[in-house]
N, C-alpha and C. Protein backbone atom coordinates (compact mmCIF):
# COMPACT_ATOMS: atom_id res chain seq x y z
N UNK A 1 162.92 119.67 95.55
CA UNK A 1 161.66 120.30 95.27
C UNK A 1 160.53 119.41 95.77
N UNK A 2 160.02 120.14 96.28
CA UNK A 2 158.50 118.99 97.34
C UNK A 2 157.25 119.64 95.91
N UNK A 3 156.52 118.40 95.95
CA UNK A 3 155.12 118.83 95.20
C UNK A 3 154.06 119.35 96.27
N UNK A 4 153.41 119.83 95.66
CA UNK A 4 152.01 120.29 97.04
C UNK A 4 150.95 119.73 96.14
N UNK A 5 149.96 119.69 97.32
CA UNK A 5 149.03 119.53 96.65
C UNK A 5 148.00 120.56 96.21
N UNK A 6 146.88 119.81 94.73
CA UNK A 6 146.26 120.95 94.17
C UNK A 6 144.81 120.92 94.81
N UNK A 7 144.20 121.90 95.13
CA UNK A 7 142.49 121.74 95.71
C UNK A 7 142.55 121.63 97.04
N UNK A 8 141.36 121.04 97.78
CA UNK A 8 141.21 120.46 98.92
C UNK A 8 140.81 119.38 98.99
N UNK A 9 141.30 118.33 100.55
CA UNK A 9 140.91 117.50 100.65
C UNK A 9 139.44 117.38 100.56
N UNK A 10 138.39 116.60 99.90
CA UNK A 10 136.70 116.85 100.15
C UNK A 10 135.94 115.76 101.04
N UNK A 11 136.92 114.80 100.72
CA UNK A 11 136.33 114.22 102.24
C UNK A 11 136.91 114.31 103.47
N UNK A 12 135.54 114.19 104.23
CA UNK A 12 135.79 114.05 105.97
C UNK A 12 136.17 113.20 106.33
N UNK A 13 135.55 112.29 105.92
CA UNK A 13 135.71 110.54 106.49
C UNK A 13 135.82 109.95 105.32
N UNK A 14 136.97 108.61 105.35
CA UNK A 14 137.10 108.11 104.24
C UNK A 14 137.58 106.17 105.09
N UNK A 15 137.79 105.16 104.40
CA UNK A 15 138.42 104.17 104.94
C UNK A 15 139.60 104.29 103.58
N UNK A 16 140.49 104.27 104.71
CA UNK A 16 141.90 104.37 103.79
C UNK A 16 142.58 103.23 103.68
N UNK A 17 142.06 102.05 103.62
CA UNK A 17 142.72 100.94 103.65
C UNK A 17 142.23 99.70 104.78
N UNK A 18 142.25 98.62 103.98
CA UNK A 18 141.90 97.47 104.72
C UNK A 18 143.42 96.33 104.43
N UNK A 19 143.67 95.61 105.27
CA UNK A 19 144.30 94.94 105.87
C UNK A 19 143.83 93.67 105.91
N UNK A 20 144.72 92.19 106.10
CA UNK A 20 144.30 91.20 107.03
C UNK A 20 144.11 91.33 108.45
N UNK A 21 144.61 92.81 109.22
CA UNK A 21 144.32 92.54 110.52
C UNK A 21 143.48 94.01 110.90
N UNK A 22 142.97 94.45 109.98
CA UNK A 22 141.90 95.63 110.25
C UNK A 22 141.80 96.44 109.37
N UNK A 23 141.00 97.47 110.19
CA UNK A 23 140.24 98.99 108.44
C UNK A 23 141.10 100.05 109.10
N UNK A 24 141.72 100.56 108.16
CA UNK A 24 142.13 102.37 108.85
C UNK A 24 141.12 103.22 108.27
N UNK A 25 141.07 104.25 108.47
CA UNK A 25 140.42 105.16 108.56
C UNK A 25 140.67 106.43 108.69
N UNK A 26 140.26 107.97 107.90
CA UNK A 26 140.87 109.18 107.58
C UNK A 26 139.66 109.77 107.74
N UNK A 27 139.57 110.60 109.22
CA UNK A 27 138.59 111.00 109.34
C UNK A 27 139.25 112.56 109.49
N UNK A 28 138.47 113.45 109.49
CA UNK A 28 138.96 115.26 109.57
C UNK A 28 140.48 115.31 109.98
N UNK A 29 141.30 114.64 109.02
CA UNK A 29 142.85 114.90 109.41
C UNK A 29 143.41 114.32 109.68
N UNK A 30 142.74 112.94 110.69
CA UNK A 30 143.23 111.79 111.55
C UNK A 30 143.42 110.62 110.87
N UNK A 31 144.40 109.63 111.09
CA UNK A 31 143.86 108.11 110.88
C UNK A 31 144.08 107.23 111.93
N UNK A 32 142.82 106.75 111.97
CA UNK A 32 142.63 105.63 113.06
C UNK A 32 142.70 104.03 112.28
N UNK A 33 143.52 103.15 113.13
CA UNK A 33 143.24 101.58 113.01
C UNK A 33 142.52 101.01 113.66
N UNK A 34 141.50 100.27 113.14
CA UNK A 34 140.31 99.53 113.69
C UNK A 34 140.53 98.22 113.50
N UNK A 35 141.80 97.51 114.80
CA UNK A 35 141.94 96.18 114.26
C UNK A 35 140.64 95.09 114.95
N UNK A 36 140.84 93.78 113.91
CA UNK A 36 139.76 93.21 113.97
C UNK A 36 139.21 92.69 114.91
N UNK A 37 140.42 92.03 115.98
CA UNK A 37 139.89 92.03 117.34
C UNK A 37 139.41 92.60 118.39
N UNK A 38 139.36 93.94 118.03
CA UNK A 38 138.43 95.15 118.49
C UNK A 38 137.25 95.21 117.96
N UNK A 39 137.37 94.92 116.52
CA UNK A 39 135.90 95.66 115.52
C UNK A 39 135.67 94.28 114.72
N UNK A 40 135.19 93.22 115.73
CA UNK A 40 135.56 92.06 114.61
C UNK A 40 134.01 92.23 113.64
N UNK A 41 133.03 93.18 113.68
CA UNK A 41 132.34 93.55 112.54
C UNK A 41 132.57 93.34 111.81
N UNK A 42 133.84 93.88 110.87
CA UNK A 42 134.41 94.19 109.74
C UNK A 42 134.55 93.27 109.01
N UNK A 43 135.21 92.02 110.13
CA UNK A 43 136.27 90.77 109.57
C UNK A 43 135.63 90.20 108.42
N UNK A 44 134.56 89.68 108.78
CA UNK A 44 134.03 88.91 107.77
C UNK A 44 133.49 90.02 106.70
N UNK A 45 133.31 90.86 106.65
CA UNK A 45 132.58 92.16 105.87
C UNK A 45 133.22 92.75 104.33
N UNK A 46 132.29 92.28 103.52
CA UNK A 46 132.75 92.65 101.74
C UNK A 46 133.20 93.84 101.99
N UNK A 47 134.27 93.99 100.78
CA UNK A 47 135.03 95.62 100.79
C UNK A 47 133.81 96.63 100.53
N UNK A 48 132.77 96.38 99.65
CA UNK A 48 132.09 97.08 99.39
C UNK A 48 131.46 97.60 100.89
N UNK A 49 130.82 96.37 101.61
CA UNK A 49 130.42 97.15 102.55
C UNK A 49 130.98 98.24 103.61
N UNK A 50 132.69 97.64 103.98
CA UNK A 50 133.50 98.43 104.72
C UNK A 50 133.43 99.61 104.16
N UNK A 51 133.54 99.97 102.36
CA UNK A 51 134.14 101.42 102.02
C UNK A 51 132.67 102.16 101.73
N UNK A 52 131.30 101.51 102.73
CA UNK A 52 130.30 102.47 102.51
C UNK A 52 130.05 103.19 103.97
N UNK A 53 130.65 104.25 104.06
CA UNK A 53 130.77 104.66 105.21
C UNK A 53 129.83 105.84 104.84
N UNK A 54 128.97 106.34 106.22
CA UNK A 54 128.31 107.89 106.23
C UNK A 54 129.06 108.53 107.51
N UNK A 55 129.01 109.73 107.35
CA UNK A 55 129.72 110.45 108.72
C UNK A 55 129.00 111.29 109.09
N UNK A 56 128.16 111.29 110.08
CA UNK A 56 127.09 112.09 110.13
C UNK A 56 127.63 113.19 111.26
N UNK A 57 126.79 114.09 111.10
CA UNK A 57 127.10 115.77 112.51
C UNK A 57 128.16 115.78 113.12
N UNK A 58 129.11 114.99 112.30
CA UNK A 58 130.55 115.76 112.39
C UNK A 58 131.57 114.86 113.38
N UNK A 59 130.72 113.84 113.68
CA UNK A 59 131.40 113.09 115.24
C UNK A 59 130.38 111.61 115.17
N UNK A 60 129.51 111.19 113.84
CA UNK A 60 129.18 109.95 114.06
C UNK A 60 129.38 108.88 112.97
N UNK A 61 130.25 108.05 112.82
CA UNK A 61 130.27 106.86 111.72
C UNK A 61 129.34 106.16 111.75
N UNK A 62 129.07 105.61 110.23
CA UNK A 62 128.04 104.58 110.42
C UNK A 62 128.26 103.74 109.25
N UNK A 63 127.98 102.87 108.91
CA UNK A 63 128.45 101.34 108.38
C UNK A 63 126.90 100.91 107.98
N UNK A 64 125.88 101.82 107.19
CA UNK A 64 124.38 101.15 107.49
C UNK A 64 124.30 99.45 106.83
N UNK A 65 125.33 99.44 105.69
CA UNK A 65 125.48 97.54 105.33
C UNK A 65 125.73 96.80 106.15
N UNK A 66 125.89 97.78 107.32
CA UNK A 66 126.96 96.11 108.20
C UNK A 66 125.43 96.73 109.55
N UNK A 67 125.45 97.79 109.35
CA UNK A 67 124.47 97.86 111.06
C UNK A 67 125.08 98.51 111.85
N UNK A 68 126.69 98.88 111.52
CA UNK A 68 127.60 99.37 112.92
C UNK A 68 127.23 100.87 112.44
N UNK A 69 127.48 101.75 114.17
CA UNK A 69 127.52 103.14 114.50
C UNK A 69 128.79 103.41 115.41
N UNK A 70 129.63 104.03 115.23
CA UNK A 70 130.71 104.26 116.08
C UNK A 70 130.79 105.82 116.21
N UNK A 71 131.08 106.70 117.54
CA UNK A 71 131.26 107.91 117.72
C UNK A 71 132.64 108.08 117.25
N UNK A 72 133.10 109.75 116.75
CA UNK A 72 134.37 109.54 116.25
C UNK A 72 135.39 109.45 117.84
N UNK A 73 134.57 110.01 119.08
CA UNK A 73 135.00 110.16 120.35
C UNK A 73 135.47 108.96 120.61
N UNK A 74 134.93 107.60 120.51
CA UNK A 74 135.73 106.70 120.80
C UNK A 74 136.95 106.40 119.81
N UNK A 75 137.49 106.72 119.10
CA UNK A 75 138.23 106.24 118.35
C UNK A 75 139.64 107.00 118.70
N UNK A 76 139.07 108.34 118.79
CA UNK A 76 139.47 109.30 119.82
C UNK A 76 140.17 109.56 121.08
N UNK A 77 139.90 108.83 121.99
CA UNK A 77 139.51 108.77 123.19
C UNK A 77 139.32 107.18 123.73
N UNK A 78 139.84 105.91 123.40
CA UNK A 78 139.25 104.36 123.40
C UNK A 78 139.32 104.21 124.66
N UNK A 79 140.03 104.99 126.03
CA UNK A 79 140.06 104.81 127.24
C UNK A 79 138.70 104.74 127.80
N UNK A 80 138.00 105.84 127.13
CA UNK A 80 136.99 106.10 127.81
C UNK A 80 135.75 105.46 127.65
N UNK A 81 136.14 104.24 126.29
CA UNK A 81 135.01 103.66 125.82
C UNK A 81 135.22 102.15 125.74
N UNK A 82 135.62 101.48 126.80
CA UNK A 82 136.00 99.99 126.96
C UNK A 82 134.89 99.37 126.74
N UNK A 83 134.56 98.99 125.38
CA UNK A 83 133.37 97.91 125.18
C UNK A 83 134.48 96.54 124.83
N UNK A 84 133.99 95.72 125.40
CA UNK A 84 134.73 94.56 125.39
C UNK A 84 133.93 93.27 124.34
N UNK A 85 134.56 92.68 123.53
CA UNK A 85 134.08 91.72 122.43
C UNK A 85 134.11 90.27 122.90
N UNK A 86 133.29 89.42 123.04
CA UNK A 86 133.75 88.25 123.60
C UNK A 86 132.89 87.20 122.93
N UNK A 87 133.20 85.73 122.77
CA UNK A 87 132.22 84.90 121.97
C UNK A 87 132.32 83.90 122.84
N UNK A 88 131.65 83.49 123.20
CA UNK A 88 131.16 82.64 124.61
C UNK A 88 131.18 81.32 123.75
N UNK A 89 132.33 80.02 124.41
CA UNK A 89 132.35 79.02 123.48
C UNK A 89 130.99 78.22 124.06
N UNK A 90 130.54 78.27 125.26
CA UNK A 90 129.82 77.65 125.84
C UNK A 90 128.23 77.24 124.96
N UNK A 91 127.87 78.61 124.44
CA UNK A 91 126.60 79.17 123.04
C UNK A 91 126.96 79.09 122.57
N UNK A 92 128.28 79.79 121.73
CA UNK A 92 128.50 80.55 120.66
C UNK A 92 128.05 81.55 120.11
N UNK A 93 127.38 82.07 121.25
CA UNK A 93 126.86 82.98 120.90
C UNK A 93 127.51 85.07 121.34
N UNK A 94 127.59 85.51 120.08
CA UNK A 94 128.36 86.59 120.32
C UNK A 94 127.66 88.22 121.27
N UNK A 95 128.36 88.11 121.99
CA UNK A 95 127.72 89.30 123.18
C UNK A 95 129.00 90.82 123.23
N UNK A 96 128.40 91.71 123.35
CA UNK A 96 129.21 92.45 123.54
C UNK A 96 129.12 93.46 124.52
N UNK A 97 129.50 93.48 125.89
CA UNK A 97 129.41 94.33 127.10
C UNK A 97 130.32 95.96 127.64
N UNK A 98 129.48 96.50 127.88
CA UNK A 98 130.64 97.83 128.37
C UNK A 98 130.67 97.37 129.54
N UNK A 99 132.10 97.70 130.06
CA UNK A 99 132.17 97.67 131.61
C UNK A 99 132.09 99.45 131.93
């Protein structure tokens, strides 16, 4: 005998879990992993702030504690959105470039 479930899901976007090596994420059906060497945002980032997520017009994340905006298209789609993370030991100072 399988249980079902009662109601509907009510959220769109949710973070379904954090990790030592990233945030997942349950957005309209999906879950995406956002590991940290991709999104090193997060790394240092209180749970509180990770699990304050807004999802705006259906296709935009946003993180306003931390400052980050992510389309759900890249998460989606990461081929098409090669932003590359890099920390220059030379400064130390952190840059982040699309090719």
């Amino acid at each position: 005998m399988k249980s079902s479930l009662i109601g509907k899901h009510t959220s769109v976007a949710e973070v379904s879990g954090i990790t030592k090596h990233g945030v997942w994420l349950f957005v309209k059906g999906n879950e995406y992993f956002l590991p940290f060497e991709d999104f090193p945002w997060f790394k240092e980032a209180t749970v509180a702030a990770i699990l304050h997520l807004i999802f705006l017009h259906d296709r935009h994340l946003n993180w306003p504690d931390l400052d980050v905006d992510l389309e759900l298209e890249s998460l989606q789609h990461p081929g098409k959105y090669p932003l590359t993370y890099k920390l220059h030991t030379t400064s130390k100072k952190i840059q982040s470039k699309s090719i």
